[in-house]
C-alpha atoms as a PDB file:
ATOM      1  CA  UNK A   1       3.372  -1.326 -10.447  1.00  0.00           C
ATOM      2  CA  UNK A   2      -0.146  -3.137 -11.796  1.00  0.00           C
ATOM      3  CA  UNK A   3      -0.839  -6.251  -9.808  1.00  0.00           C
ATOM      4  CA  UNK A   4      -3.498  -8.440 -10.803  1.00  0.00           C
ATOM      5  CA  UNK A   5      -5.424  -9.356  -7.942  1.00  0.00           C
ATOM      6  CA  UNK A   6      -8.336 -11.069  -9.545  1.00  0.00           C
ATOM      7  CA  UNK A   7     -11.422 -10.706 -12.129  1.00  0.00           C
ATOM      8  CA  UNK A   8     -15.273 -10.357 -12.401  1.00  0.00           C
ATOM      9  CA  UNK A   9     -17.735 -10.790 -14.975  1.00  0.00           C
ATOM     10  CA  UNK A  10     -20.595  -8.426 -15.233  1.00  0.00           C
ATOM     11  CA  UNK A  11     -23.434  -9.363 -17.007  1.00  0.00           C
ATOM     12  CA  UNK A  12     -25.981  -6.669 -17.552  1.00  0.00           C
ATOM     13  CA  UNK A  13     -29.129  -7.157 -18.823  1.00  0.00           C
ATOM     14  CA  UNK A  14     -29.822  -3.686 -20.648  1.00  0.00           C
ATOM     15  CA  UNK A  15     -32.627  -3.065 -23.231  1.00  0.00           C
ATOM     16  CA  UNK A  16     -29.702  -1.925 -25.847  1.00  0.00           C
ATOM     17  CA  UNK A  17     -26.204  -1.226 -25.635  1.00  0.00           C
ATOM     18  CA  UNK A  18     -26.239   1.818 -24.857  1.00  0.00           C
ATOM     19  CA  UNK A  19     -28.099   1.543 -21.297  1.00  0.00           C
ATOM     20  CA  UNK A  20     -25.412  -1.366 -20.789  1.00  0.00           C
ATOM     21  CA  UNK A  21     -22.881   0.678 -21.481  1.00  0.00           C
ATOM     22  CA  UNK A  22     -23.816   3.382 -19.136  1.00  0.00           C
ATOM     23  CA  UNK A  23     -24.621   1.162 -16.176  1.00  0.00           C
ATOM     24  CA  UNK A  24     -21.205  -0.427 -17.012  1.00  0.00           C
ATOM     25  CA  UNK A  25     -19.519   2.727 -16.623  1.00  0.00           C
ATOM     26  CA  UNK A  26     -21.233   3.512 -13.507  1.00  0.00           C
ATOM     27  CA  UNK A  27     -19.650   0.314 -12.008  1.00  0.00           C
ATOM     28  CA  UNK A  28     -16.393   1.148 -13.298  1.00  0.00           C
ATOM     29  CA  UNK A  29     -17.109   4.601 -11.633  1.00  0.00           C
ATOM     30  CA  UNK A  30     -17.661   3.610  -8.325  1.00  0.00           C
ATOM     31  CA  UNK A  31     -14.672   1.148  -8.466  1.00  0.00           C
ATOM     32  CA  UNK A  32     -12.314   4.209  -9.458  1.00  0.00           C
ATOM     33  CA  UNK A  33     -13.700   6.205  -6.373  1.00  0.00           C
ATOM     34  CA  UNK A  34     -12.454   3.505  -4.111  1.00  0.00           C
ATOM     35  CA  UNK A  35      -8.960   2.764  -5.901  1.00  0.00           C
ATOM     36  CA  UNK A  36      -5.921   4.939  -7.035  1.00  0.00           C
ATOM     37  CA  UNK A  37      -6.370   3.193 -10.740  1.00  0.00           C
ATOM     38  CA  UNK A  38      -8.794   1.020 -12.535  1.00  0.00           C
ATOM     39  CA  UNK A  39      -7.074  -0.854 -15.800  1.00  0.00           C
ATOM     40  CA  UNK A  40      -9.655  -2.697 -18.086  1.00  0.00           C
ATOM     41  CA  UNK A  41      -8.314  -5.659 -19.292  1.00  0.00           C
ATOM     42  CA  UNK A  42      -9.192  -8.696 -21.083  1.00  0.00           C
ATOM     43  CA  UNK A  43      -7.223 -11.608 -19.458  1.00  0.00           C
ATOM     44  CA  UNK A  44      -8.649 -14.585 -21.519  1.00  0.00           C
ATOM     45  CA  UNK A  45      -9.394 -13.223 -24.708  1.00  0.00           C
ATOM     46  CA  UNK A  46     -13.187 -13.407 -25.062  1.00  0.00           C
ATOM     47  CA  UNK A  47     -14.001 -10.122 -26.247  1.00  0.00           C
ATOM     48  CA  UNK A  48     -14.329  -9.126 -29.847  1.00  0.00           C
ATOM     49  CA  UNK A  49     -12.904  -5.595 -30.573  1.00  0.00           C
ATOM     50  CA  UNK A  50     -11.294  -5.032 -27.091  1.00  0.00           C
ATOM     51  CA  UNK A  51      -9.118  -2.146 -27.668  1.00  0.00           C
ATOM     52  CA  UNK A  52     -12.279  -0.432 -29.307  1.00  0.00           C
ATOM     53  CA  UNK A  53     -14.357  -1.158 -26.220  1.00  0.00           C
ATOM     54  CA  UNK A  54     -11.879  -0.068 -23.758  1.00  0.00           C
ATOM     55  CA  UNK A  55     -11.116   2.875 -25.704  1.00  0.00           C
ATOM     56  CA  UNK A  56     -15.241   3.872 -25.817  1.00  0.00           C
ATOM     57  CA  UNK A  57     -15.364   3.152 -21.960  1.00  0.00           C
ATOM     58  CA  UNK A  58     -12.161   5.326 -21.229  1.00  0.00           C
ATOM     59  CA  UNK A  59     -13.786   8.101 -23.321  1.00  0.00           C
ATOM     60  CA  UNK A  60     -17.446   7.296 -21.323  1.00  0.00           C
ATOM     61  CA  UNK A  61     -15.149   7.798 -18.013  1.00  0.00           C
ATOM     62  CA  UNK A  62     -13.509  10.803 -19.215  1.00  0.00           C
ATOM     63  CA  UNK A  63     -16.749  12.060 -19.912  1.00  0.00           C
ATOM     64  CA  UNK A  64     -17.817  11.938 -16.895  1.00  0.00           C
ATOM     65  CA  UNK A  65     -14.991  12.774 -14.884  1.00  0.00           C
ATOM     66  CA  UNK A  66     -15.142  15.906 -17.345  1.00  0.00           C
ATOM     67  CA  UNK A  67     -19.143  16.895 -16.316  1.00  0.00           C
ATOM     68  CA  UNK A  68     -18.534  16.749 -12.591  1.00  0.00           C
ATOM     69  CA  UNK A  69     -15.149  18.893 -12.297  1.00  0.00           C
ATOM     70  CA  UNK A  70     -17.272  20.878 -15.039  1.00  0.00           C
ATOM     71  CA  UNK A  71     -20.231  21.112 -12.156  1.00  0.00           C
ATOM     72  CA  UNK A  72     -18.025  21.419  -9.216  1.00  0.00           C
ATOM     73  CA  UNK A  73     -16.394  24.329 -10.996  1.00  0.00           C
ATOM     74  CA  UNK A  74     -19.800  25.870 -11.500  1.00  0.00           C
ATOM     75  CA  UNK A  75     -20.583  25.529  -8.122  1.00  0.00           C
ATOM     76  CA  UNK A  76     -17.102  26.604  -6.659  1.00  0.00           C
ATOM     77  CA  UNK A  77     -18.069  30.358  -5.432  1.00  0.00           C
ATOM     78  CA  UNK A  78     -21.070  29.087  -3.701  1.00  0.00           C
ATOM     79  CA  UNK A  79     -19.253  26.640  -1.666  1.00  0.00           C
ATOM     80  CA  UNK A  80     -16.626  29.095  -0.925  1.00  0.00           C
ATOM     81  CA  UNK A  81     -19.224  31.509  -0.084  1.00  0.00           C
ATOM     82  CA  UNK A  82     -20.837  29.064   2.363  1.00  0.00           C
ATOM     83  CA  UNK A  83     -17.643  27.830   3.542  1.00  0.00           C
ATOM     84  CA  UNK A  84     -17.045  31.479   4.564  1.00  0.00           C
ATOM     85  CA  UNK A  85     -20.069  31.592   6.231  1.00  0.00           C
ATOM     86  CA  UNK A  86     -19.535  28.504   8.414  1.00  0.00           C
ATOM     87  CA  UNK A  87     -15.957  30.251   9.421  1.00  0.00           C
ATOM     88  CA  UNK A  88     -17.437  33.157  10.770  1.00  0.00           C
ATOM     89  CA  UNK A  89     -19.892  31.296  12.266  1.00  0.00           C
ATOM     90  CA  UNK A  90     -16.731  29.440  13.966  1.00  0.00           C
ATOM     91  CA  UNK A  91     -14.634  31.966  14.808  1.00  0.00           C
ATOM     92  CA  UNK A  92     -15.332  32.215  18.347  1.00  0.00           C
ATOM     93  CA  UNK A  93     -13.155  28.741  18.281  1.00  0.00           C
ATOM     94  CA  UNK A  94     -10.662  30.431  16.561  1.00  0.00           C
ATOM     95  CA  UNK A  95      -8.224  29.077  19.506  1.00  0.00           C
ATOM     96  CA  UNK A  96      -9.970  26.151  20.923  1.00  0.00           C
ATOM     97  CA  UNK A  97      -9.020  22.683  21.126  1.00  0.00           C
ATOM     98  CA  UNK A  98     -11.416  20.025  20.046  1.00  0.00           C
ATOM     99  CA  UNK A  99     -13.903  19.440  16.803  1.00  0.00           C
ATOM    100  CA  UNK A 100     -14.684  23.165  16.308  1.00  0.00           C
ATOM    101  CA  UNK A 101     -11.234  24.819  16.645  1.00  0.00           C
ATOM    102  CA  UNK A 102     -10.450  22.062  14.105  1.00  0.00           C
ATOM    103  CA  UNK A 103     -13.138  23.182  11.975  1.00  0.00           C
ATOM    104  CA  UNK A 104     -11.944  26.317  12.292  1.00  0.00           C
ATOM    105  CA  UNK A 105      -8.896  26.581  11.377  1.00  0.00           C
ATOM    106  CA  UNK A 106      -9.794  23.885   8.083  1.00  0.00           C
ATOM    107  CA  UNK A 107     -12.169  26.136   7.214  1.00  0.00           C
ATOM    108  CA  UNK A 108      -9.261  29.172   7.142  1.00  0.00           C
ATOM    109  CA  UNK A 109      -6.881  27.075   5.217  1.00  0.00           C
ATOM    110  CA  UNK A 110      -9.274  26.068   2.630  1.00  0.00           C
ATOM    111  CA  UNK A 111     -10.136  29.712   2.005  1.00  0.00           C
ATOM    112  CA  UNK A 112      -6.939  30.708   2.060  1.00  0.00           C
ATOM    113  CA  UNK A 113      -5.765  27.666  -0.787  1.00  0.00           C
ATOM    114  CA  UNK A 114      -8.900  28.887  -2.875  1.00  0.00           C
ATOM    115  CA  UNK A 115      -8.551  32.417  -2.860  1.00  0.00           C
ATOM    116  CA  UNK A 116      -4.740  32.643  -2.837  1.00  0.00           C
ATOM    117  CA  UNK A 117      -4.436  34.201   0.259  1.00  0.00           C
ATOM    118  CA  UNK A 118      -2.647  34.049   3.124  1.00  0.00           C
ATOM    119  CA  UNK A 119      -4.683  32.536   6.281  1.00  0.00           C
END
């Protein structure tokens, strides 16, 4: 369930709308990293064309979202590769107790969920 918890206004001085519109989205951005849901809404009616601007800053957000699963894709078998390199690295800690065996046996699990095979 939505609860309304409270408002702000952001005013953002911008050279055209399009630089607003991209810091505004950057905003929106970081508040959607730090909550399970961001809803735009216009509670007292102010804006012109609302539904068009939310729709045009969903799409902006999609976007986005879209480039960096785009670019962590991209950069997936280089992480794994480097992940795999920090687990050997580790292995000696294979049974320890602490920060390393930890580390270890994260690092195993996560290789094992990205390649499909069994740790």
């Amino acid at each position: 369930m939505t609860q309304y918890i409270g408002q702000i206004t952001v005013i953002i001085e911008a050279a055209d709308e399009s630089v607003a519109e991209s810091r505004l989205c950057a905003i929106a951005k970081n508040v959607e990293d730090e909550t399970d849901e961001v809803v735009f809404a216009d509670h007292n009616g102010d804006v012109e064309n609302y539904e068009e601007l939310e729709a045009e800053c969903q799409k902006s957000l999609d976007a986005g979202q879209h480039e960096a699963n785009a670019r962590l894709a991209s950069t997936a078998p280089r992480l794994l590769a480097a992940l795999i390199v920090c687990s050997d690295l580790l292995a000696d800690y294979d049974e320890a107790e602490g920060e390393e065996g930890d580390a270890y046996r994260e690092a195993l699990a996560a290789i094992a969920e990205a390649t499909g095979r069994p740790a």
